[in-house]
N, C-alpha and C. Protein backbone atom coordinates (compact mmCIF):
# COMPACT_ATOMS: atom_id res chain seq x y z
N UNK A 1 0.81 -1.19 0.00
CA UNK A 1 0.00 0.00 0.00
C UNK A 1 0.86 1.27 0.00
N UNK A 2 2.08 1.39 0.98
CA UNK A 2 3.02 2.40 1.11
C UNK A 2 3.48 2.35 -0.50
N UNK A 3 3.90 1.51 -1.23
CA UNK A 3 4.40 1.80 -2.38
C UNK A 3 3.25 2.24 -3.61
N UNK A 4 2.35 1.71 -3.34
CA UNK A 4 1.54 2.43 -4.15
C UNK A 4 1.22 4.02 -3.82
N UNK A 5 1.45 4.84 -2.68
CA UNK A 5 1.36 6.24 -2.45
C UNK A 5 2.23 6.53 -2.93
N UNK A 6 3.53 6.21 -2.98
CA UNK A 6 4.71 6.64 -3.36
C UNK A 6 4.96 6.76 -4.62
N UNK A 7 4.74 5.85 -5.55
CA UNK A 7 4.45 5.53 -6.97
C UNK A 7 3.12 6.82 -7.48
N UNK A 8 2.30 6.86 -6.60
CA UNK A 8 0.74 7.75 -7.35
C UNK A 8 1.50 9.44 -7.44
N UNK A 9 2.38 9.81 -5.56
CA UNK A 9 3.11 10.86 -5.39
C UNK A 9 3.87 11.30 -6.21
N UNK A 10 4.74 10.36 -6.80
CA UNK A 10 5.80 10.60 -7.80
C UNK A 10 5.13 10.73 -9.42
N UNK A 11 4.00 10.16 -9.56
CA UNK A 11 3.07 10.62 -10.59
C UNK A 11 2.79 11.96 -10.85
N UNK A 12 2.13 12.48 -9.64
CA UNK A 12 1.48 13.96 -9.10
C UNK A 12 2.68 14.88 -9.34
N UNK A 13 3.58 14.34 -9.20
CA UNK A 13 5.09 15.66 -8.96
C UNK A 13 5.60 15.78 -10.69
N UNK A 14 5.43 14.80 -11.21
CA UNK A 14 5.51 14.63 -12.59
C UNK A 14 7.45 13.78 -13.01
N UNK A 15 7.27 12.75 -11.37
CA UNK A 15 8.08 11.94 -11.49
C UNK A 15 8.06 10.87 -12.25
N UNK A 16 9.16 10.03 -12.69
CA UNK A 16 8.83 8.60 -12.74
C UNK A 16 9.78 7.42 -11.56
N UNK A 17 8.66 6.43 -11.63
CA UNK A 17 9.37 5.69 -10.88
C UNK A 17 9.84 4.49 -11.10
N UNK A 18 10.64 3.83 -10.71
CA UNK A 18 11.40 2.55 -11.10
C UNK A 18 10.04 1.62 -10.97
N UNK A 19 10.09 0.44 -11.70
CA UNK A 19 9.06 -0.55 -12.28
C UNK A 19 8.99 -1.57 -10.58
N UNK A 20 8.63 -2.11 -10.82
CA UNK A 20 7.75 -3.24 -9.44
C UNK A 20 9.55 -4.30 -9.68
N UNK A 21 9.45 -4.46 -11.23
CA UNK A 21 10.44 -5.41 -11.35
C UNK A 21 11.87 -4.81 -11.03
N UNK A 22 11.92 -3.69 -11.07
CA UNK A 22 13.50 -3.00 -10.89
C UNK A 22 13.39 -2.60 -9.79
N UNK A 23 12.96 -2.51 -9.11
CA UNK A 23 12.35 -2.38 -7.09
C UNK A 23 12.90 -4.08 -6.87
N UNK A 24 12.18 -4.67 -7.20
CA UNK A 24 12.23 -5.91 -6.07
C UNK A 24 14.25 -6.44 -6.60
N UNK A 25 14.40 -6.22 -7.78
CA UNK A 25 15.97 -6.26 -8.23
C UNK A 25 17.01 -5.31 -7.32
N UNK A 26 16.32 -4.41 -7.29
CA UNK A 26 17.02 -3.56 -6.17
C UNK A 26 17.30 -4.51 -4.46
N UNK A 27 15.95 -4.43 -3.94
CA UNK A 27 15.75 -5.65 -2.97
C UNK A 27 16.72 -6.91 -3.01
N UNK A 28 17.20 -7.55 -4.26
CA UNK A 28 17.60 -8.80 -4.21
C UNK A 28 18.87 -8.33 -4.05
N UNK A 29 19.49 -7.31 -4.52
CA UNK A 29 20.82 -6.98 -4.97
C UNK A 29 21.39 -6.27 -2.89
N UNK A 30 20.49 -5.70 -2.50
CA UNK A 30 20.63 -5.13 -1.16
C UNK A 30 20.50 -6.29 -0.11
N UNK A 31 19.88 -7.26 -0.03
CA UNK A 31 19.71 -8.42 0.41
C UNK A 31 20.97 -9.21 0.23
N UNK A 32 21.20 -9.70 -1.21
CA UNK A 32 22.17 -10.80 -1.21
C UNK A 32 23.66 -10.37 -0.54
N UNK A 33 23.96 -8.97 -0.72
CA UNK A 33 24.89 -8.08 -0.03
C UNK A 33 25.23 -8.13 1.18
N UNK A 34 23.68 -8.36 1.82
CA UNK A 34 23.69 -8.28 3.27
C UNK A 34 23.87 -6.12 3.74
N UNK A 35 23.96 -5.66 3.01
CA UNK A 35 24.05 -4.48 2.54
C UNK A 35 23.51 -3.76 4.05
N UNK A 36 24.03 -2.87 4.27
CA UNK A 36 24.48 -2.21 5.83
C UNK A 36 24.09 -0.57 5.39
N UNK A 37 25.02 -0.22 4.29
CA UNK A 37 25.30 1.00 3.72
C UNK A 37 25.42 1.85 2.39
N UNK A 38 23.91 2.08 2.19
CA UNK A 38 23.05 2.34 0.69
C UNK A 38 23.61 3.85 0.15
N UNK A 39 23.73 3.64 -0.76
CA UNK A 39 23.65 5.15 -1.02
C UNK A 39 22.70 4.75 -2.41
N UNK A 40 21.96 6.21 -2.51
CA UNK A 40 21.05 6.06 -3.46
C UNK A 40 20.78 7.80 -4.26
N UNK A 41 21.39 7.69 -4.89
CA UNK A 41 20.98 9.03 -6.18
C UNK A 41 19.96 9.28 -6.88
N UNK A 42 18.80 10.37 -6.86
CA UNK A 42 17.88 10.22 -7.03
C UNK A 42 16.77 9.94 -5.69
N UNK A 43 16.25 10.52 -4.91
CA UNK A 43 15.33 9.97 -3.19
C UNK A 43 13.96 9.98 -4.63
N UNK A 44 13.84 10.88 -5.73
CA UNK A 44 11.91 10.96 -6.14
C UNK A 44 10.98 10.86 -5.15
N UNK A 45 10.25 10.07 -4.67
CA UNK A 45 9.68 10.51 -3.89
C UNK A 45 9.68 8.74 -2.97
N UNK A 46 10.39 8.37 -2.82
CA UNK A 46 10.79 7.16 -1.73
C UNK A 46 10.52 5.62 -2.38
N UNK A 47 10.51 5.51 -3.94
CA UNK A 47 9.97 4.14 -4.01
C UNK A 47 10.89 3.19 -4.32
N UNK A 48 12.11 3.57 -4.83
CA UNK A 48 13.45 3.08 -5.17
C UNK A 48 14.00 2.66 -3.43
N UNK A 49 13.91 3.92 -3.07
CA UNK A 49 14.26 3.94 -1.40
C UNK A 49 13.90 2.73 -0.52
N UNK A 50 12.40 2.98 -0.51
CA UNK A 50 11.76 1.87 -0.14
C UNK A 50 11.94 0.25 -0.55
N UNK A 51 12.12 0.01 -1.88
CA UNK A 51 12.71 -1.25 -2.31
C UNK A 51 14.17 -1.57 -1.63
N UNK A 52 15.10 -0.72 -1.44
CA UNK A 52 16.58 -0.59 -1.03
C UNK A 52 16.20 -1.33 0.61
N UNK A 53 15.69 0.17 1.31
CA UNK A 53 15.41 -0.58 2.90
C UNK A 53 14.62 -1.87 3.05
N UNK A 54 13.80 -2.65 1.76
CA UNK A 54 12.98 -3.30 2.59
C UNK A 54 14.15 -4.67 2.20
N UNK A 55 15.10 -4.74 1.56
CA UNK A 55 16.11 -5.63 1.24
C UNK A 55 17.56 -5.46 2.08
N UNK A 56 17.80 -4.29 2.48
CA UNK A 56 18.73 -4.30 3.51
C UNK A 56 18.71 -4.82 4.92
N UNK A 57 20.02 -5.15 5.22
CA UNK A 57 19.95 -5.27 7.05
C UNK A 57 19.30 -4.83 7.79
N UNK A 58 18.80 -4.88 8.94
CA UNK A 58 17.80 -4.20 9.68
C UNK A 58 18.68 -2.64 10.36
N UNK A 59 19.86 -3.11 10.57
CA UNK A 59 20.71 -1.93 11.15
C UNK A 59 21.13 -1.13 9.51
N UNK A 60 21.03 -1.47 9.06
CA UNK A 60 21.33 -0.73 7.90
C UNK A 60 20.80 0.94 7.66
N UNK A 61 21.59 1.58 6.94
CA UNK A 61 20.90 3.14 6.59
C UNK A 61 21.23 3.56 5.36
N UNK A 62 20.00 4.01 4.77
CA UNK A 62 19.88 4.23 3.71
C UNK A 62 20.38 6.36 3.62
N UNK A 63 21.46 6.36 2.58
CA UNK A 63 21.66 8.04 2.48
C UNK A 63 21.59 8.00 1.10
N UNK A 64 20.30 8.90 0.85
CA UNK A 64 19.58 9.51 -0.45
C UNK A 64 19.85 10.52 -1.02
N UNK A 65 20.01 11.19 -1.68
CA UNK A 65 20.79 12.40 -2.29
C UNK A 65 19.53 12.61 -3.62
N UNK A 66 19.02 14.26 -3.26
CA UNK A 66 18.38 14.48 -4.35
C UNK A 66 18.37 16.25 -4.31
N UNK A 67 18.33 17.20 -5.20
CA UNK A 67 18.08 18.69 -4.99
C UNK A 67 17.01 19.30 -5.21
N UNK A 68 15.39 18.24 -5.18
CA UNK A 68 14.41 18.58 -4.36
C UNK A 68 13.65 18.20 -3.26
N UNK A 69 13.98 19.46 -2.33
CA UNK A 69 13.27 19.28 -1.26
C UNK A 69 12.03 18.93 -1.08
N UNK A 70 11.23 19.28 -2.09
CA UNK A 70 10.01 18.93 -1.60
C UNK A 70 9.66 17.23 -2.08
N UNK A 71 10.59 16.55 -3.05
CA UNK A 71 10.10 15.18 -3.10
C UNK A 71 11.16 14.49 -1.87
N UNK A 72 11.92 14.81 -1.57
CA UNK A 72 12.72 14.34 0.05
C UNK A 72 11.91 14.48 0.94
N UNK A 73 10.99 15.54 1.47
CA UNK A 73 10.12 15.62 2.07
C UNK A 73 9.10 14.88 2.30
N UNK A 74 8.39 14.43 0.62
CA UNK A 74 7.61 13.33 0.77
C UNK A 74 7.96 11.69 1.00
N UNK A 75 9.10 11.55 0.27
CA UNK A 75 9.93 10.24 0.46
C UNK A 75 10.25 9.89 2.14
N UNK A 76 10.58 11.41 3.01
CA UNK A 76 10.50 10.97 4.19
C UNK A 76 9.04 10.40 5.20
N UNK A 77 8.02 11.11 4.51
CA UNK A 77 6.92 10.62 5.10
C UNK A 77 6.59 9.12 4.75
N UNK A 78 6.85 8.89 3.39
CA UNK A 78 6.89 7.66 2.82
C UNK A 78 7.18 7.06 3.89
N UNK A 79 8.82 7.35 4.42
CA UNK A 79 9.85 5.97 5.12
C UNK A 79 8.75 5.88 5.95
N UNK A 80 8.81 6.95 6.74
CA UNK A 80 8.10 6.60 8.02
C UNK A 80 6.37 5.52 8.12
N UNK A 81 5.62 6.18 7.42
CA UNK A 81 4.37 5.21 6.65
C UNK A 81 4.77 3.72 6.66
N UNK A 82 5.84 3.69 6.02
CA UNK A 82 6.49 2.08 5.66
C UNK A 82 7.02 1.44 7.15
N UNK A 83 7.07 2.23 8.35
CA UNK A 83 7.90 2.07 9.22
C UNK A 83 9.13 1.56 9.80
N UNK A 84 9.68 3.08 8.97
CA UNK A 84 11.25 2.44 9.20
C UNK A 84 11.20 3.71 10.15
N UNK A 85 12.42 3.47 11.12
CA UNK A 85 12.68 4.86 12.05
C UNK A 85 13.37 5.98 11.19
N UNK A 86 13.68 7.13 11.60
CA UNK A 86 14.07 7.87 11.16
C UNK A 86 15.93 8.00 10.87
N UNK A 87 16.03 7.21 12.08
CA UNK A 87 17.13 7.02 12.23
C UNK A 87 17.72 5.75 10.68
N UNK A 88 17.48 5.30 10.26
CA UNK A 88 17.24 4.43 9.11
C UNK A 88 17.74 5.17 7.85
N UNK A 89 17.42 5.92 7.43
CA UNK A 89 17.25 7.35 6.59
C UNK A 89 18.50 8.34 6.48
N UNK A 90 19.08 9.06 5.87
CA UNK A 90 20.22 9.97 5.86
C UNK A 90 19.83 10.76 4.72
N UNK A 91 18.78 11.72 4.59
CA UNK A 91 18.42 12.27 3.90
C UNK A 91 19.04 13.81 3.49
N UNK A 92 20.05 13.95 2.21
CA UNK A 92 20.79 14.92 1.94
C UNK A 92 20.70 15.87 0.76
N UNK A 93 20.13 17.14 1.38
CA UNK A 93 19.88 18.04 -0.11
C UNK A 93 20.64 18.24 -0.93
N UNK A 94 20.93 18.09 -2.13
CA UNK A 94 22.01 18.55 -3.18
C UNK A 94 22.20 18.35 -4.39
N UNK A 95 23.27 18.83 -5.16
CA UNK A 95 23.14 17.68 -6.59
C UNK A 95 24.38 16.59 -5.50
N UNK A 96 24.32 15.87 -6.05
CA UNK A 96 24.95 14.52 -6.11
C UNK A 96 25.89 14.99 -6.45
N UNK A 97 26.67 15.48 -7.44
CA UNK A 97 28.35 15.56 -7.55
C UNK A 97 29.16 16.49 -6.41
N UNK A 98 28.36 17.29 -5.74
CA UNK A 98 28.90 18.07 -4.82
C UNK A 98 28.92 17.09 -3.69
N UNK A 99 27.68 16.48 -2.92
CA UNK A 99 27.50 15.42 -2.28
C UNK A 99 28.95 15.06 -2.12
N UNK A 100 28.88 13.31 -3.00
CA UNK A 100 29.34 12.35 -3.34
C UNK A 100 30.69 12.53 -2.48
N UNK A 101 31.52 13.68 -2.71
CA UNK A 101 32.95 13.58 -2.72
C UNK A 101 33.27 13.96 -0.90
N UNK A 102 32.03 14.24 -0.40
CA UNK A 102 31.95 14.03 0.70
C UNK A 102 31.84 12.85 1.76
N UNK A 103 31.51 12.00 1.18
CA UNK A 103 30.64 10.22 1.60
C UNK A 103 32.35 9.95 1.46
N UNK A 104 32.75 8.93 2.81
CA UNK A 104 33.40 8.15 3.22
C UNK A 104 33.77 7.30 2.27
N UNK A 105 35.11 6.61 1.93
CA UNK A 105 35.68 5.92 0.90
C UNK A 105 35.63 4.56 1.64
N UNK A 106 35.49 3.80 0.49
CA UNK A 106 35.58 2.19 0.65
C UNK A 106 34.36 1.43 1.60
N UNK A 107 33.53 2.10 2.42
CA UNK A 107 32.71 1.74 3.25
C UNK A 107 30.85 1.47 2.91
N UNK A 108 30.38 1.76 1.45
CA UNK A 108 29.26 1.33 0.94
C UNK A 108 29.04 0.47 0.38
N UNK A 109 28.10 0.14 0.59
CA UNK A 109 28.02 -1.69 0.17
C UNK A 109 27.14 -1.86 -1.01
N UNK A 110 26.51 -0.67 -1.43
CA UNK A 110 25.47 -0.47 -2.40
C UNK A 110 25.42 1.16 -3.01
N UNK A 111 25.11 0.91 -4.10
CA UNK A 111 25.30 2.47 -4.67
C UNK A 111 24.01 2.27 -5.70
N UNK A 112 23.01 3.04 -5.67
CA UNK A 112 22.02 3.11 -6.67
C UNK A 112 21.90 4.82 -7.68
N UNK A 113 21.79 4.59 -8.68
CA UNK A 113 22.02 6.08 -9.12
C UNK A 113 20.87 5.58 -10.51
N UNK A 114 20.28 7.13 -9.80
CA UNK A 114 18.65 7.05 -10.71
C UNK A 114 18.64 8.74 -10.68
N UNK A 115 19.57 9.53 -11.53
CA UNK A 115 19.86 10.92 -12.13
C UNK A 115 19.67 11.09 -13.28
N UNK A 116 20.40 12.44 -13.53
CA UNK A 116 21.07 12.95 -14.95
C UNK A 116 21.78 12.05 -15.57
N UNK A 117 21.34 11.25 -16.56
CA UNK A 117 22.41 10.58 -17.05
C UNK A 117 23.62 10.92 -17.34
N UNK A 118 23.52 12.60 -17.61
CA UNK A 118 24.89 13.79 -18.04
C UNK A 118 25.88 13.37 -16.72
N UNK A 119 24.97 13.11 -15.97
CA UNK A 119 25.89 13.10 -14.06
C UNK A 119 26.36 11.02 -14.11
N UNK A 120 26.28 10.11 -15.19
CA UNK A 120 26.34 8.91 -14.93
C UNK A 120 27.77 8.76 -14.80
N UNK A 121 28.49 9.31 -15.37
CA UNK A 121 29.83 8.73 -15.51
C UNK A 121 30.51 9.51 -13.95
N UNK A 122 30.07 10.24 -13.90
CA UNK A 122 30.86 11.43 -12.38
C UNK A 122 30.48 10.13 -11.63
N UNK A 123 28.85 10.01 -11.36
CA UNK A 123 28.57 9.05 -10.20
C UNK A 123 29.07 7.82 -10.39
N UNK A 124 29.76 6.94 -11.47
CA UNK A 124 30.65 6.04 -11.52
C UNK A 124 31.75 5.73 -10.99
N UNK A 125 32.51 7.29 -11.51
CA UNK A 125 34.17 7.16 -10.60
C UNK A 125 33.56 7.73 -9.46
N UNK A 126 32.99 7.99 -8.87
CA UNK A 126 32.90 8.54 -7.65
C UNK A 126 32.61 7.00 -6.67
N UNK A 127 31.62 5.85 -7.00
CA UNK A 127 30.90 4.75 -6.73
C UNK A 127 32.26 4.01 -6.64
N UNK A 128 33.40 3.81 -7.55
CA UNK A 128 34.53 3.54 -7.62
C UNK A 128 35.55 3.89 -6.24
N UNK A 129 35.35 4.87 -5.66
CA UNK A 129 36.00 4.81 -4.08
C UNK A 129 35.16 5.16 -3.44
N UNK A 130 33.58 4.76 -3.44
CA UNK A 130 32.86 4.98 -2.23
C UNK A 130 32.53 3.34 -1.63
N UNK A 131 32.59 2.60 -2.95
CA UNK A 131 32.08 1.21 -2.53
C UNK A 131 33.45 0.20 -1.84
N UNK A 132 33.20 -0.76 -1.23
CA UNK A 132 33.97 -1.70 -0.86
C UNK A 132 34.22 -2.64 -1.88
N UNK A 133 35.35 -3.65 -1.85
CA UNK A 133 35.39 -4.36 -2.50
C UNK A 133 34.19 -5.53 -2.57
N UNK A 134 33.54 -5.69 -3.82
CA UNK A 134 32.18 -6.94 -3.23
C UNK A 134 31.37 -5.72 -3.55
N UNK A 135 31.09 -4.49 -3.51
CA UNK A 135 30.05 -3.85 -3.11
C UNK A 135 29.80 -3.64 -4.76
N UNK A 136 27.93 -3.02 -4.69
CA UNK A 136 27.09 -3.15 -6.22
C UNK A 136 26.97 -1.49 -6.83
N UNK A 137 27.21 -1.79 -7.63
CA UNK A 137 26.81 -0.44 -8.46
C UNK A 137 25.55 -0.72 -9.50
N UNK A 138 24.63 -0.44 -9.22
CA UNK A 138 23.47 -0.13 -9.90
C UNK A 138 23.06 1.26 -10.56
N UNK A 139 22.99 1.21 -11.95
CA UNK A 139 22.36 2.53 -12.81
C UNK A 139 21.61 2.13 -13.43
N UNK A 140 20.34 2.93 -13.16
CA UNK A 140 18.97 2.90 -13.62
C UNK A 140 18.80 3.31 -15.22
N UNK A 141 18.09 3.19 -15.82
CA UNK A 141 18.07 3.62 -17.00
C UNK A 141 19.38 2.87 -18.03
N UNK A 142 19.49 1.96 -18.27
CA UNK A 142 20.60 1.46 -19.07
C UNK A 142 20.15 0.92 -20.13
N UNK A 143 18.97 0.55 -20.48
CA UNK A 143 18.40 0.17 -21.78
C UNK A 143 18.14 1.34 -22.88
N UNK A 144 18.11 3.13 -21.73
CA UNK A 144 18.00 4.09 -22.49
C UNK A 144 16.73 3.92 -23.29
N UNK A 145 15.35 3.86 -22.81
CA UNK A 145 13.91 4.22 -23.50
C UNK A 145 13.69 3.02 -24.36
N UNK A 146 14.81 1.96 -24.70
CA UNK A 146 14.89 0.81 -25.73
C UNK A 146 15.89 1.12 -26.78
N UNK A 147 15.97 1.98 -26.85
CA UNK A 147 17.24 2.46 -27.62
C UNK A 147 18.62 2.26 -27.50
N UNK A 148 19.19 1.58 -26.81
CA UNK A 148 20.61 1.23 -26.69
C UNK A 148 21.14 0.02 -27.79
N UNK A 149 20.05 -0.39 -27.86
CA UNK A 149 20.72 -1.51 -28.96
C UNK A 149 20.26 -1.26 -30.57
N UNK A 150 19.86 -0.04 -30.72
CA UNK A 150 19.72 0.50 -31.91
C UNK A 150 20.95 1.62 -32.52
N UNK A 151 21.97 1.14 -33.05
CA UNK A 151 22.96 1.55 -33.81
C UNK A 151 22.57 2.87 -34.05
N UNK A 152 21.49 3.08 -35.06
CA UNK A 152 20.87 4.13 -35.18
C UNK A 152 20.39 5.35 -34.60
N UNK A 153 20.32 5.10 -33.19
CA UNK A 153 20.15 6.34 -31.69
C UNK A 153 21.59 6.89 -31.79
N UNK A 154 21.60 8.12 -31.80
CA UNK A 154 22.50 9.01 -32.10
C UNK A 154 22.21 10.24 -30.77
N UNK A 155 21.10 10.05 -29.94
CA UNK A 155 21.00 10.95 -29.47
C UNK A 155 22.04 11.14 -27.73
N UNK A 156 21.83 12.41 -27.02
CA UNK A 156 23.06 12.57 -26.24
C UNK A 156 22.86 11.23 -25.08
N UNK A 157 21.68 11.24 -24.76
CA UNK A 157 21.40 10.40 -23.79
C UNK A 157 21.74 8.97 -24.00
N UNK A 158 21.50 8.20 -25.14
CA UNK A 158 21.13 7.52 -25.37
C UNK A 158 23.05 7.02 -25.48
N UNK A 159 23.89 7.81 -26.30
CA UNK A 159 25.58 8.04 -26.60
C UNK A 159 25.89 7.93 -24.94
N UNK A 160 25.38 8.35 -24.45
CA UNK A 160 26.09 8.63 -22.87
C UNK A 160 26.03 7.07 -21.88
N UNK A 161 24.33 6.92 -21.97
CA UNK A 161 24.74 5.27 -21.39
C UNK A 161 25.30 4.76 -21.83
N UNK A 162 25.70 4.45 -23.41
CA UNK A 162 26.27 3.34 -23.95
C UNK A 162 27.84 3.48 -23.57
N UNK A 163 28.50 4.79 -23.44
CA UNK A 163 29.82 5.03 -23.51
C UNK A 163 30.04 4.97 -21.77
N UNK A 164 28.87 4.58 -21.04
CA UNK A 164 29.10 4.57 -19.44
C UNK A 164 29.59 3.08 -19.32
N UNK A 165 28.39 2.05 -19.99
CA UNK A 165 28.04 0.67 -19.64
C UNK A 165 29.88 0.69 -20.63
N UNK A 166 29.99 1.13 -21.90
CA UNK A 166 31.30 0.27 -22.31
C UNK A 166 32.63 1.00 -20.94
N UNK A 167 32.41 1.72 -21.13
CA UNK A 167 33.94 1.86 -19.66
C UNK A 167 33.62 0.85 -18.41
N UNK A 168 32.20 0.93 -17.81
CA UNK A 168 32.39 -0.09 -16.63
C UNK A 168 32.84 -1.78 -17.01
N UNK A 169 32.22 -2.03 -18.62
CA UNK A 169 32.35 -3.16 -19.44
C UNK A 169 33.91 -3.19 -19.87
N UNK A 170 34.81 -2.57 -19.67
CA UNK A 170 35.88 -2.86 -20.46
C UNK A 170 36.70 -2.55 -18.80
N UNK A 171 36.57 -1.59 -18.12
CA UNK A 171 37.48 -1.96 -16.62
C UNK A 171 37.81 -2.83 -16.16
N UNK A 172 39.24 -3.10 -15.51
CA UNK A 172 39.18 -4.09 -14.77
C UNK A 172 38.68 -3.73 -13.08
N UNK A 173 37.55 -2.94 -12.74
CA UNK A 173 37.62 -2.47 -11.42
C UNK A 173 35.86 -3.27 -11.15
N UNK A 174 35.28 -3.74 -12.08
CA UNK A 174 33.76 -3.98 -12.35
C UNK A 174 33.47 -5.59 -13.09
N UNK A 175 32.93 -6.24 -12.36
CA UNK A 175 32.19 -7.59 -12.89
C UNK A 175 30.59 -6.92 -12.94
N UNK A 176 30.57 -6.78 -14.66
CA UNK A 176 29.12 -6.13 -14.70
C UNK A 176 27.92 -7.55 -15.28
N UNK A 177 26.71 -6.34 -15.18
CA UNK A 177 25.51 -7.80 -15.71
C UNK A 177 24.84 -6.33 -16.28
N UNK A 178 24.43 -6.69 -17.39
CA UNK A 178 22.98 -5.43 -18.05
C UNK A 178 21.97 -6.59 -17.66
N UNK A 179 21.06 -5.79 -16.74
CA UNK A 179 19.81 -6.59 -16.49
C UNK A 179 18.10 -5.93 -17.14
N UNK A 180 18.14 -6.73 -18.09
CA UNK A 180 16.72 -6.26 -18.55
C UNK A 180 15.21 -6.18 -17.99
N UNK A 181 15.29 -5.15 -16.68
CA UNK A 181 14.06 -4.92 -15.84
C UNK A 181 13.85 -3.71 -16.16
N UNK A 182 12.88 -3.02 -16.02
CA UNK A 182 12.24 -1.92 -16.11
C UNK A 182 12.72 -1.16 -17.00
N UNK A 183 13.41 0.00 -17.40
CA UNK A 183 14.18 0.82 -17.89
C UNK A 183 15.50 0.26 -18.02
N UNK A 184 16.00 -1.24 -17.21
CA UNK A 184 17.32 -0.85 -17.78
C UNK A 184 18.03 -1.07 -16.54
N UNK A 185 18.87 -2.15 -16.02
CA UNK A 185 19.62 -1.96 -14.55
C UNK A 185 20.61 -2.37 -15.09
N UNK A 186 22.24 -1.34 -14.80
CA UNK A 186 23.72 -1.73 -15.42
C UNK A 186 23.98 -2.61 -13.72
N UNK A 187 23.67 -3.52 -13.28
CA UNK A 187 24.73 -3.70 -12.42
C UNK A 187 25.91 -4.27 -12.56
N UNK A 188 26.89 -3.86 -11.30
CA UNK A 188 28.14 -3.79 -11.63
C UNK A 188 29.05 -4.38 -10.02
N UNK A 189 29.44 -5.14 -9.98
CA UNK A 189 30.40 -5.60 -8.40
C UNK A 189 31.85 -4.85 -8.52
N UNK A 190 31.99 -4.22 -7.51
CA UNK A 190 33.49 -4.09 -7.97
C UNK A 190 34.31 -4.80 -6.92
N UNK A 191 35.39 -4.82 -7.82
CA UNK A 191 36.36 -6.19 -7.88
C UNK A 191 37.63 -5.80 -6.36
């Protein structure tokens, strides 16, 4: 029920939100981790969030990064609705590249990034010394609208995932998977 407010909210704001199937992928990926320490790019209005906490550790805390307040605002009422404590939550106004370089090195166990795709590659090397070794890098949108495997897409967005997924695909710092759920999940372990 909490995810369906969250999903209708993020409608109303003229968000979108990650699919039922790229939520519960999220869940499996925060779970199998055992995952303690989320970071998540993009809060929208808590439904990504919500998939993250309901697959993490119980001591675990989720820190969200988005530069509107008013869908952080609602995402926090979300948590709480869902009943997680507050304490659970690390809710931080900003863009994400200013953020990021602040967050503790080597100590996240999960990194979700659901932005600017213009911002995918920053939040990459950045995910690159925030995560532990073992720890997941997840980017939303990697199928690019369906267009990634059309030669023919020429457009910026569409050039930008592909030239993200081939650097994490050709590193040696990343054991990746393109997972075909919702929009598109690049995940990525680093090594």
């Amino acid at each position: 029920m909490v995810l369906r407010t969250a999903r209708s909210l993020a409608t109303e704001v003229g968000l979108g939100a990650v699919t039922p199937g790229t939520g519960a992928t999220l869940r499996l990926l925060a779970a199998a981790g055992s995952a303690r320490a989320v970071v998540e790019i993009g809060t929208g209005t808590g439904v990504s969030g919500l998939w993250l906490l309901r697959g993490m550790r119980a001591d675990g805390i989720l820190t969200t990064i988005d530069v509107e307040t008013e869908h952080q605002r609602i995402a926090r009422r979300i948590f709480q609705e869902a009943g997680f404590a507050s304490g659970r939550t690390r809710i931080i106004t900003g863009r994400a590249l200013d953020v990021l370089p602040r967050l503790a090195d080597g100590v996240y166990d999960l990194i979700f990034v659901d932005s600017e795709v213009a911002e995918y590659s920053a939040c990459v090397e950045a995910a690159t010394r925030l995560l532990r070794p073992g720890g997941v890098l997840a980017l939303h949108g990697a199928l690019a609208a369906g267009r990634i495997g059309d030669p023919a897409a020429r457009d910026v967005e569409t050039v930008t995932v592909r030239e993200v997924a081939k650097a994490i695909r050709e590193s040696e710092e990343w054991i990746p998977a393109l997972l075909p759920t919702g929009e598109g999940l690049l995940a990525a372990v680093k090594r």
